[in-house]
Protein backbone atom coordinates (compact mmCIF):
# COMPACT_ATOMS: atom_id res chain seq x y z
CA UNK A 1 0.00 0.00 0.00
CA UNK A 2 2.60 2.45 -0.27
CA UNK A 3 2.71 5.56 -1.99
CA UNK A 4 4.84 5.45 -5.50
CA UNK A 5 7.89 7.13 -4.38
CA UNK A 6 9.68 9.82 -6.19
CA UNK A 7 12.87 8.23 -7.28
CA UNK A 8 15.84 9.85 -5.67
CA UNK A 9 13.98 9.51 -2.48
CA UNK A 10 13.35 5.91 -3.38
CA UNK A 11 16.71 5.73 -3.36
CA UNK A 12 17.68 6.79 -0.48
CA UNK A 13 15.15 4.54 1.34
CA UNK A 14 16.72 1.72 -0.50
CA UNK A 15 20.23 2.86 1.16
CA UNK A 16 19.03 3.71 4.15
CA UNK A 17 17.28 0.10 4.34
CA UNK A 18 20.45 -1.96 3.31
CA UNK A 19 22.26 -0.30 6.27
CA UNK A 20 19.89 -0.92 8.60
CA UNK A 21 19.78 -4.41 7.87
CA UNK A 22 23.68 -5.34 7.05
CA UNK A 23 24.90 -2.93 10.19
CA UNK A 24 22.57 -0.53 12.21
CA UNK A 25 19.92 -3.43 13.83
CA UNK A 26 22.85 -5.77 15.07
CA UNK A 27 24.05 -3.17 17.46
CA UNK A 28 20.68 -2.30 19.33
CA UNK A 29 21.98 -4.81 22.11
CA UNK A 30 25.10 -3.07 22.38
CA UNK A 31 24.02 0.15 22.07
CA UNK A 32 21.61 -0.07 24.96
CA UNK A 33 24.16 -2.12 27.55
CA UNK A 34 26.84 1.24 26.79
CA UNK A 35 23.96 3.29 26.54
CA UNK A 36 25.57 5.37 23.81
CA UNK A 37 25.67 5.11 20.02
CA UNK A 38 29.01 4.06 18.46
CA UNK A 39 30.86 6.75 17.06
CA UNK A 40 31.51 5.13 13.28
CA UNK A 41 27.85 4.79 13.06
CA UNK A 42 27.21 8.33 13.58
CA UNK A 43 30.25 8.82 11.18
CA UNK A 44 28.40 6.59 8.58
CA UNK A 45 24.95 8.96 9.30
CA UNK A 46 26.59 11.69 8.61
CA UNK A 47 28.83 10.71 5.26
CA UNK A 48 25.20 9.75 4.13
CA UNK A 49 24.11 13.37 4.69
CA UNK A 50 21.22 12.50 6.97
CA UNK A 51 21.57 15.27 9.35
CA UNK A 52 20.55 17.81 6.48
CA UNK A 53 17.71 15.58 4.58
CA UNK A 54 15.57 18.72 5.19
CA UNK A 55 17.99 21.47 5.06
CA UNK A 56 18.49 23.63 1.97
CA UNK A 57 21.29 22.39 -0.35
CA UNK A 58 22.66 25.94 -0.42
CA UNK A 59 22.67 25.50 3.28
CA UNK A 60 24.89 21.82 2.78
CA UNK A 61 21.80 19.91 3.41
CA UNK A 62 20.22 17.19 0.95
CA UNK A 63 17.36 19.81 0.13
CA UNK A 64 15.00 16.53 -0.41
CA UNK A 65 12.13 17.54 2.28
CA UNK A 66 9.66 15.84 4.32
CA UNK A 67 8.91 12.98 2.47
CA UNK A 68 12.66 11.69 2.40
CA UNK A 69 12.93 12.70 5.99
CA UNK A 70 9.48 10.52 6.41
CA UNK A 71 11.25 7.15 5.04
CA UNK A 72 14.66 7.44 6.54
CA UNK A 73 13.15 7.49 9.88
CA UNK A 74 10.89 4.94 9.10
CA UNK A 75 14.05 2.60 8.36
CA UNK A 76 16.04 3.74 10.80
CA UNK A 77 13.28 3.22 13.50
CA UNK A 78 13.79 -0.56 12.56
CA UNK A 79 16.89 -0.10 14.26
CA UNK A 80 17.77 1.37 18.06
CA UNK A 81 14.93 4.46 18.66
CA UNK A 82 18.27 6.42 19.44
CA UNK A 83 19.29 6.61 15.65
CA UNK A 84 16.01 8.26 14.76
CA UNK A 85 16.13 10.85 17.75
CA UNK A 86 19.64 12.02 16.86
CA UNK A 87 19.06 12.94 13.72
CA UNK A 88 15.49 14.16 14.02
CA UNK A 89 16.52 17.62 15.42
CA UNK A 90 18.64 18.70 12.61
CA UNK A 91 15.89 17.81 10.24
CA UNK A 92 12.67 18.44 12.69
CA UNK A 93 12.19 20.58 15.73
CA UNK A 94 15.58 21.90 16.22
CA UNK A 95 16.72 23.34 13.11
CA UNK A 96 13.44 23.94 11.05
CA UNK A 97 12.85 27.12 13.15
CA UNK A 98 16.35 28.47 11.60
CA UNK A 99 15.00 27.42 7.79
CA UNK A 100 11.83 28.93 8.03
CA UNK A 101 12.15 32.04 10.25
CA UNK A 102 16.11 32.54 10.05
CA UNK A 103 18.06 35.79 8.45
CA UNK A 104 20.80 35.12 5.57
CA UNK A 105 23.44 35.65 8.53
CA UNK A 106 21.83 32.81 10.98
CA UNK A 107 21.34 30.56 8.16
CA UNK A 108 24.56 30.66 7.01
CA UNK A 109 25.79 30.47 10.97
CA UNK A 110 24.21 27.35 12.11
CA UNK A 111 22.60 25.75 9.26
CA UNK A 112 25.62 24.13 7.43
CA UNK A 113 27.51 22.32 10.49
CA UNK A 114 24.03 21.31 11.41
CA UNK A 115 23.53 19.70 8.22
CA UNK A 116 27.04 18.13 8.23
CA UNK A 117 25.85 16.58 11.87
CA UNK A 118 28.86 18.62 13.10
CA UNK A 119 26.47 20.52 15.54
CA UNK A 120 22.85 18.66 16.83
CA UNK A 121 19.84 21.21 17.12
CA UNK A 122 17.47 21.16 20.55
CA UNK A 123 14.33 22.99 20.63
CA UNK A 124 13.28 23.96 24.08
CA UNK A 125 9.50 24.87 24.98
CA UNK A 126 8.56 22.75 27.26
CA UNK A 127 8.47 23.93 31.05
CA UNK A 128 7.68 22.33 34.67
CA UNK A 129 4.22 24.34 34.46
CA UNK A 130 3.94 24.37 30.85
CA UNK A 131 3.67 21.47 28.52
CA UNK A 132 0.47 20.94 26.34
CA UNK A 133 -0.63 24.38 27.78
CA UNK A 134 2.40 25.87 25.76
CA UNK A 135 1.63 29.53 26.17
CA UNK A 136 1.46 29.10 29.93
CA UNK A 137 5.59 29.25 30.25
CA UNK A 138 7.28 31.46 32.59
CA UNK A 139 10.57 31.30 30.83
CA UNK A 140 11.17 35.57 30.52
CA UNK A 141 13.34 37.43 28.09
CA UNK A 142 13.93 41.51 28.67
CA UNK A 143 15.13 43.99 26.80
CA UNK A 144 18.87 45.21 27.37
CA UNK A 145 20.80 48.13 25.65
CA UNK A 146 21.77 47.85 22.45
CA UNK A 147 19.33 45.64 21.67
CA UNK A 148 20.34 42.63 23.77
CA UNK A 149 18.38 40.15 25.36
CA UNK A 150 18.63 38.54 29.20
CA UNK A 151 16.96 35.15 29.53
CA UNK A 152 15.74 33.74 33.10
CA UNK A 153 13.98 30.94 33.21
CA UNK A 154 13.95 26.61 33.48
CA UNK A 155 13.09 23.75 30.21
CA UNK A 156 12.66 20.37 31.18
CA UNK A 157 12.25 17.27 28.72
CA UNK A 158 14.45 18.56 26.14
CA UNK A 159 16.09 15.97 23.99
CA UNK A 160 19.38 16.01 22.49
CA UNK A 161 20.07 18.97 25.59
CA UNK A 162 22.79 17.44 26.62
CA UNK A 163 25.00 17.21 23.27
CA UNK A 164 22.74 19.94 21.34
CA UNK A 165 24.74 23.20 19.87
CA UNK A 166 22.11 24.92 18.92
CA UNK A 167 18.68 25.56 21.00
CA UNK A 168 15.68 27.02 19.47
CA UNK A 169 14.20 28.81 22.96
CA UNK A 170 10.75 30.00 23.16
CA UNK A 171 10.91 32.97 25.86
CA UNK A 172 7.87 35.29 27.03
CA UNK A 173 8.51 38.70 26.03
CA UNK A 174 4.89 40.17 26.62
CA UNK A 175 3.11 38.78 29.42
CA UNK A 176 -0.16 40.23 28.50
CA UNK A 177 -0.06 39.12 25.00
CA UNK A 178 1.45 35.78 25.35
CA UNK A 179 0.51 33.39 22.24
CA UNK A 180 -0.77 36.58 20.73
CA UNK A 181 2.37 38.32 19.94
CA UNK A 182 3.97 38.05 23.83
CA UNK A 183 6.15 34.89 22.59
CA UNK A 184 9.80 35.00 20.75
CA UNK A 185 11.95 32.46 19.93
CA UNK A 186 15.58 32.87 20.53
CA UNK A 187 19.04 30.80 19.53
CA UNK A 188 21.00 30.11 22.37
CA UNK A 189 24.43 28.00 22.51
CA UNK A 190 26.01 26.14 24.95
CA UNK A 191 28.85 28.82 26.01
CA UNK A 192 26.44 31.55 26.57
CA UNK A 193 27.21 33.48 29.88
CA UNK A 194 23.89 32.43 32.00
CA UNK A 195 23.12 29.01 30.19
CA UNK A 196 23.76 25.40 31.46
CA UNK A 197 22.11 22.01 31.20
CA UNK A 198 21.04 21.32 35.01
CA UNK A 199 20.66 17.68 35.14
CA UNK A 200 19.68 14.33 33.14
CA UNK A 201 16.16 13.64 33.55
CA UNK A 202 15.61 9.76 33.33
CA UNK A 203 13.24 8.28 31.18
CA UNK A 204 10.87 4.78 30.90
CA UNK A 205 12.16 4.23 27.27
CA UNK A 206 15.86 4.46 26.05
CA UNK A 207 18.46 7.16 27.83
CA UNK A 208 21.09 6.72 24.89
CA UNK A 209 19.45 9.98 23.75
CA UNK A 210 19.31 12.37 27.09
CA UNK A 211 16.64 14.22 28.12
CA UNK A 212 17.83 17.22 30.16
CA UNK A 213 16.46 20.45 31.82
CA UNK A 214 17.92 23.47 31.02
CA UNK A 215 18.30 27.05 33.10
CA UNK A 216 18.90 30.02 32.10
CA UNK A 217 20.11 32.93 34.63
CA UNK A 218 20.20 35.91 33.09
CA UNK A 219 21.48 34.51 29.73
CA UNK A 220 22.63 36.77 27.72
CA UNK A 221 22.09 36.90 24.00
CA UNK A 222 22.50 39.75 21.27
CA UNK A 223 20.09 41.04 18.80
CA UNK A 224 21.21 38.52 16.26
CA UNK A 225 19.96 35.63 18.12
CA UNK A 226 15.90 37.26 17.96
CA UNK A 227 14.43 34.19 15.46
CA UNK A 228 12.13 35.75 12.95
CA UNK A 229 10.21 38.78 14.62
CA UNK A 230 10.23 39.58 18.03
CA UNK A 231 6.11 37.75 19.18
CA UNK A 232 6.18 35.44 16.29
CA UNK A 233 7.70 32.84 18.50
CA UNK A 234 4.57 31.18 19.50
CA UNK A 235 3.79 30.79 15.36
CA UNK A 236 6.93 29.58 14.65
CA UNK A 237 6.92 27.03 17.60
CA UNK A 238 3.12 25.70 16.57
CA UNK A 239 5.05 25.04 12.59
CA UNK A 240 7.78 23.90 13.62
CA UNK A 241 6.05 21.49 16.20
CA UNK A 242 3.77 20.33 13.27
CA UNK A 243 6.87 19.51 11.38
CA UNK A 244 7.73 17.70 14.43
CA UNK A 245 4.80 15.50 14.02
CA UNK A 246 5.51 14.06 10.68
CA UNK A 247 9.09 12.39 11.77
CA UNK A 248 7.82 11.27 15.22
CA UNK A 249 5.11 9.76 13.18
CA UNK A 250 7.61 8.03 11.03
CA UNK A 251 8.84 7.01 14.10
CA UNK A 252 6.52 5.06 14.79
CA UNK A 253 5.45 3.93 11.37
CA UNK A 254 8.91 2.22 11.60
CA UNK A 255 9.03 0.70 14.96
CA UNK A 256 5.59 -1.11 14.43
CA UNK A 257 6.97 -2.43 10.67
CA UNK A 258 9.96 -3.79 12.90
CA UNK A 259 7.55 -5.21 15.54
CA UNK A 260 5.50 -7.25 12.82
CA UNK A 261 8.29 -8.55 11.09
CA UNK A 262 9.68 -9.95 14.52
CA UNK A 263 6.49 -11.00 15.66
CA UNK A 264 5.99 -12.88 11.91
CA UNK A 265 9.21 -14.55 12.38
CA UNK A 266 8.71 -15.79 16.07
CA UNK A 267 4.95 -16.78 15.50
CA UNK A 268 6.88 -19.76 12.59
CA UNK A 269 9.79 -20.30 14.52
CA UNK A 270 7.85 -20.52 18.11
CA UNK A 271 6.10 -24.09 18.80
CA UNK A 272 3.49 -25.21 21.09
CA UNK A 273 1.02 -28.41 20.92
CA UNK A 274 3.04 -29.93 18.31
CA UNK A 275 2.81 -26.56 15.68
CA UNK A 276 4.14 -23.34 14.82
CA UNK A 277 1.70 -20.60 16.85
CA UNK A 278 1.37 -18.91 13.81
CA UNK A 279 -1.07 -21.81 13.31
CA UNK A 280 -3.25 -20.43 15.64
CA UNK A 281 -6.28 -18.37 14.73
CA UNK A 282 -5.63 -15.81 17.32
CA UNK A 283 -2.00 -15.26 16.74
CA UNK A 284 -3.37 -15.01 12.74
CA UNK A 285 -5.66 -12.22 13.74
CA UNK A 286 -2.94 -10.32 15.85
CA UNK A 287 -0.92 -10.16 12.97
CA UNK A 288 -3.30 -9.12 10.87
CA UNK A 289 -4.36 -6.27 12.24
CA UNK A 290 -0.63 -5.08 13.05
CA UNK A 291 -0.64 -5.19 9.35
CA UNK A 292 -3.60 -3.52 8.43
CA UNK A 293 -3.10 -0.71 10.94
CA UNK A 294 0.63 -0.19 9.92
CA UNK A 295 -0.46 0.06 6.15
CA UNK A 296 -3.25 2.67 6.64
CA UNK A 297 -0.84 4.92 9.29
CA UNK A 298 2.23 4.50 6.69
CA UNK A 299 -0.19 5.72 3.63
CA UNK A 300 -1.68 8.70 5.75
CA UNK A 301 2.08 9.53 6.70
CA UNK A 302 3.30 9.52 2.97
CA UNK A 303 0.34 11.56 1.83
CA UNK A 304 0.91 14.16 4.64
CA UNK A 305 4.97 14.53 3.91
CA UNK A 306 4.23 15.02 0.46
CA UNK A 307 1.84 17.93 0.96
CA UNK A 308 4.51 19.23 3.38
CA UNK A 309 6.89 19.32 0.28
CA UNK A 310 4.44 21.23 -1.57
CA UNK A 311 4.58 24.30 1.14
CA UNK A 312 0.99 23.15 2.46
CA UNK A 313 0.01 23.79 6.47
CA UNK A 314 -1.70 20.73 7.31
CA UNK A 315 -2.37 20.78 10.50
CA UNK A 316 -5.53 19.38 11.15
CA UNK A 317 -4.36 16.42 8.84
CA UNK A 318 -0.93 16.24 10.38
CA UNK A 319 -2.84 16.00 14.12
CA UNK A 320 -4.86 13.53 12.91
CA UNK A 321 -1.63 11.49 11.08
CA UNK A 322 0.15 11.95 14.89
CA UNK A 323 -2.37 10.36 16.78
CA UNK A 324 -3.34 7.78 14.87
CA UNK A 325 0.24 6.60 14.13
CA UNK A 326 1.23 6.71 18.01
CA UNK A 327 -1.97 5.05 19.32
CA UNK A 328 -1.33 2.42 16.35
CA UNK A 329 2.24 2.06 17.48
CA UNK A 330 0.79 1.28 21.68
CA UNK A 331 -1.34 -1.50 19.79
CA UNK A 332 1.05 -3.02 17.78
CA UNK A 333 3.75 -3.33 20.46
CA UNK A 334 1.66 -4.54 23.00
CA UNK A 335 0.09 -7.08 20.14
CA UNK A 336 4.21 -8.09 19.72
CA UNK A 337 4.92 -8.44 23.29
CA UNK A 338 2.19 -10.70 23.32
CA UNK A 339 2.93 -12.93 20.67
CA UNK A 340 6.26 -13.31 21.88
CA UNK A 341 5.20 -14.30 25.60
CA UNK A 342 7.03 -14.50 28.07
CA UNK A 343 10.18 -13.65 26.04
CA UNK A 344 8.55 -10.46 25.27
CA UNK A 345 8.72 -9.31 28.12
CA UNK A 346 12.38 -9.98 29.08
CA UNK A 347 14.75 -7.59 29.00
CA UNK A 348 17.25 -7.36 26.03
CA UNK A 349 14.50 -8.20 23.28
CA UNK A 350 13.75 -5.65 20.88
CA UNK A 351 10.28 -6.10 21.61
CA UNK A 352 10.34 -5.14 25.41
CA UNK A 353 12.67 -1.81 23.96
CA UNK A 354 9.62 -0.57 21.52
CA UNK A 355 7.26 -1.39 24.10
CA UNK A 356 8.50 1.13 26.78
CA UNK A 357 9.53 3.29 23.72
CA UNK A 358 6.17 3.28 22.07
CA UNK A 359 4.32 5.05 25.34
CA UNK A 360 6.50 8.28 24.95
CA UNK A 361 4.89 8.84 21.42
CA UNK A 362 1.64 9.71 22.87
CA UNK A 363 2.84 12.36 24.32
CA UNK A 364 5.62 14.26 22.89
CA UNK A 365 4.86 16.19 20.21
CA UNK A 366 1.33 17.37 21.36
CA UNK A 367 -0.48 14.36 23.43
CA UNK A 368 -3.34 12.66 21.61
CA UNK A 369 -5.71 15.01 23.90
CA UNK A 370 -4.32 17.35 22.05
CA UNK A 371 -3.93 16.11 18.71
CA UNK A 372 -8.06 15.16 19.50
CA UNK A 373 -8.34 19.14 20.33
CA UNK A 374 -6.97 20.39 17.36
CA UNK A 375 -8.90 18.33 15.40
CA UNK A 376 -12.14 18.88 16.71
CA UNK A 377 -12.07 22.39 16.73
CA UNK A 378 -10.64 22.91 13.30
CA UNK A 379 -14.07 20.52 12.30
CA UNK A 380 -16.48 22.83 14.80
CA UNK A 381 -14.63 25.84 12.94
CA UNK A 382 -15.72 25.17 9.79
């Protein structure tokens, strides 16, 4: 059921897929016992140019969009979760801010070592009072002389915060206005007098990729770092977060696809009462409806990443692309971990990885209360 690809993006699926298979899924073990990816497969991510799939050639990127973005996570996702979340801030959340809303001067600043994975982009939002309710942070930025900024304020759940060169920061600058103009987004970097990563936040899922909170004590930034107009930050957060959506949703697309083929495999290899359980009706109807559901969310994912190419602001369709590919991805893992049994639940099984994976993706990104939100009031709108 999938969409006819265009053909260099075809192509790069097809790469992406042979290195997933020959090197990238035989180190998931590894890779979560060292809790850290190995260096020469970053090396080999970044030779392929897959930190810049989304940036602007002129920028050193691949220039290939959404849709290529869409099917490289999608393979890699077949592989260790921490693959996909490396690379998804360059192309997502951390660096689309910069293509959309950046000047010539920050473009050509952080856009190239981003897309040579030389530099990893963070975007930071999120807030100990303020996560779905995204206007509610508390995070400040005032005016200094000469046009200078001071930033005071704490993020929490940031990913990539730990190893991130760039950070996208969304900082009230009007407290009356607030999502109506009172919002800007700033670039911050790590050596910034004022700025540090506080501590590693632990997680259910996978830690090879660090979630961190971040303060900022009077941080000070220059004119040069205001993203787009000062207010616009709460529009360029709400596109950039829809962006957001499509990869995480590829995410998932990928992780299920990985969990059916495993589950396929064990359900001939796996005997009891004298037969393969694939023999049985009910592991038969398990993996159909992995299937069926995987198909449908892959389709709706392909569809929306190509309308993203074509400049279009989905968002209603993109909500409704997030939610149902992250409450497919819950079934289809816990369908997996329950065709595998008992082994499905041990530790060390790819399986038992996507299941505590899988739960995040209801909730980063927008939660599917929210996604449900969006899309309801978009329909009462009309």
């Amino acid at each position: 059921m999938d969409l006819t690809l265009p053909p260099d993006v075809q192509a790069l699926r097809d790469e992406t897929r042979k290195l997933v298979d020959r090197h990238l899924r035989a180190l998931t073990a590894s890779i979560e016992e060292k809790c850290a990816l190995p260096e020469d497969a970053l090396a080999h991510l970044r030779a392929l140019g897959y930190f810049g799939i989304t940036i602007p050639e002129e920028h050193g990127g691949l220039g290939l969009g959404h849709l290529a973005h869409a099917v490289v996570q999608e393979e890699l996702a077949r592989a260790h979760p921490a693959f996909n979340m490396i690379i998804s801030g360059n192309n997502g959340i951390g660096a689309q801010g910069i293509v959309r809303a950046g000047t010539p001067e920050q473009k050509r600043r952080w856009l190239p070592p981003l897309a040579r994975g030389e530099t990893v982009a963070a975007f930071a939002l999120s807030e100990p009072g303020a996560g779905s309710d995204a206007q509610a942070i508390k995070t400040r930025a005032v005016p200094r002389a000469g046009g200078a900024w001071s930033i005071t304020g704490t993020k929490h759940f940031i990913s990539r915060g730990d190893v991130a060169g760039v950070f996208t920061v969304m900082a009230l600058t009007d407290p009356e206005r607030r999502a109506a103009g009172g919002i800007t987004a700033f670039v911050v970097e790590p050596g910034d007098p004022g700025f540090r990563v506080a501590r590693n936040l632990p997680a259910m899922g996978t830690d090879v990729v660090k979630q961190v909170e971040l303060v900022f004590d009077e941080c000070a930034v220059g004119a040069d770092r205001v993203l787009g107009e000062v207010g616009q930050g709460f529009a360029i957060a709400m596109k950039v977060l829809n962006a957001g959506r499509l990869s995480l949703a590829a995410r998932c697309v990928g992780m299920a696809e990985e969990s059916l083929a495993l589950s396929v495999a064990y359900a001939r290899e796996r005997r009891q009462f004298g037969k393969p359980i694939g023999d049985f009706q009910a592991v038969q109807h398990m993996l159909a409806d992995m299937a069926t559901e995987i198909a449908l969310a892959r389709t709706l994912l392909h569809a929306e990443a190509w309308h993203a190419d074509q400049g279009a602001e989905r968002r209603r369709e993109t909500s409704m692309l997030k939610l149902f590919a992250s409450e497919m991805l819950g079934r289809v893992v816990d369908r997996a971990v329950q065709v595998h049994g008992a082994m499905g639940y041990m530790r060390g099984t790819t399986v038992e990885l996507f299941y505590r994976e899988a739960r995040m993706m209801r909730i980063v990104e927008g939660t599917s209360e929210i996604q449900r939100l969006i899309i309801a009031r978009s329909l009462l709108a009309e």
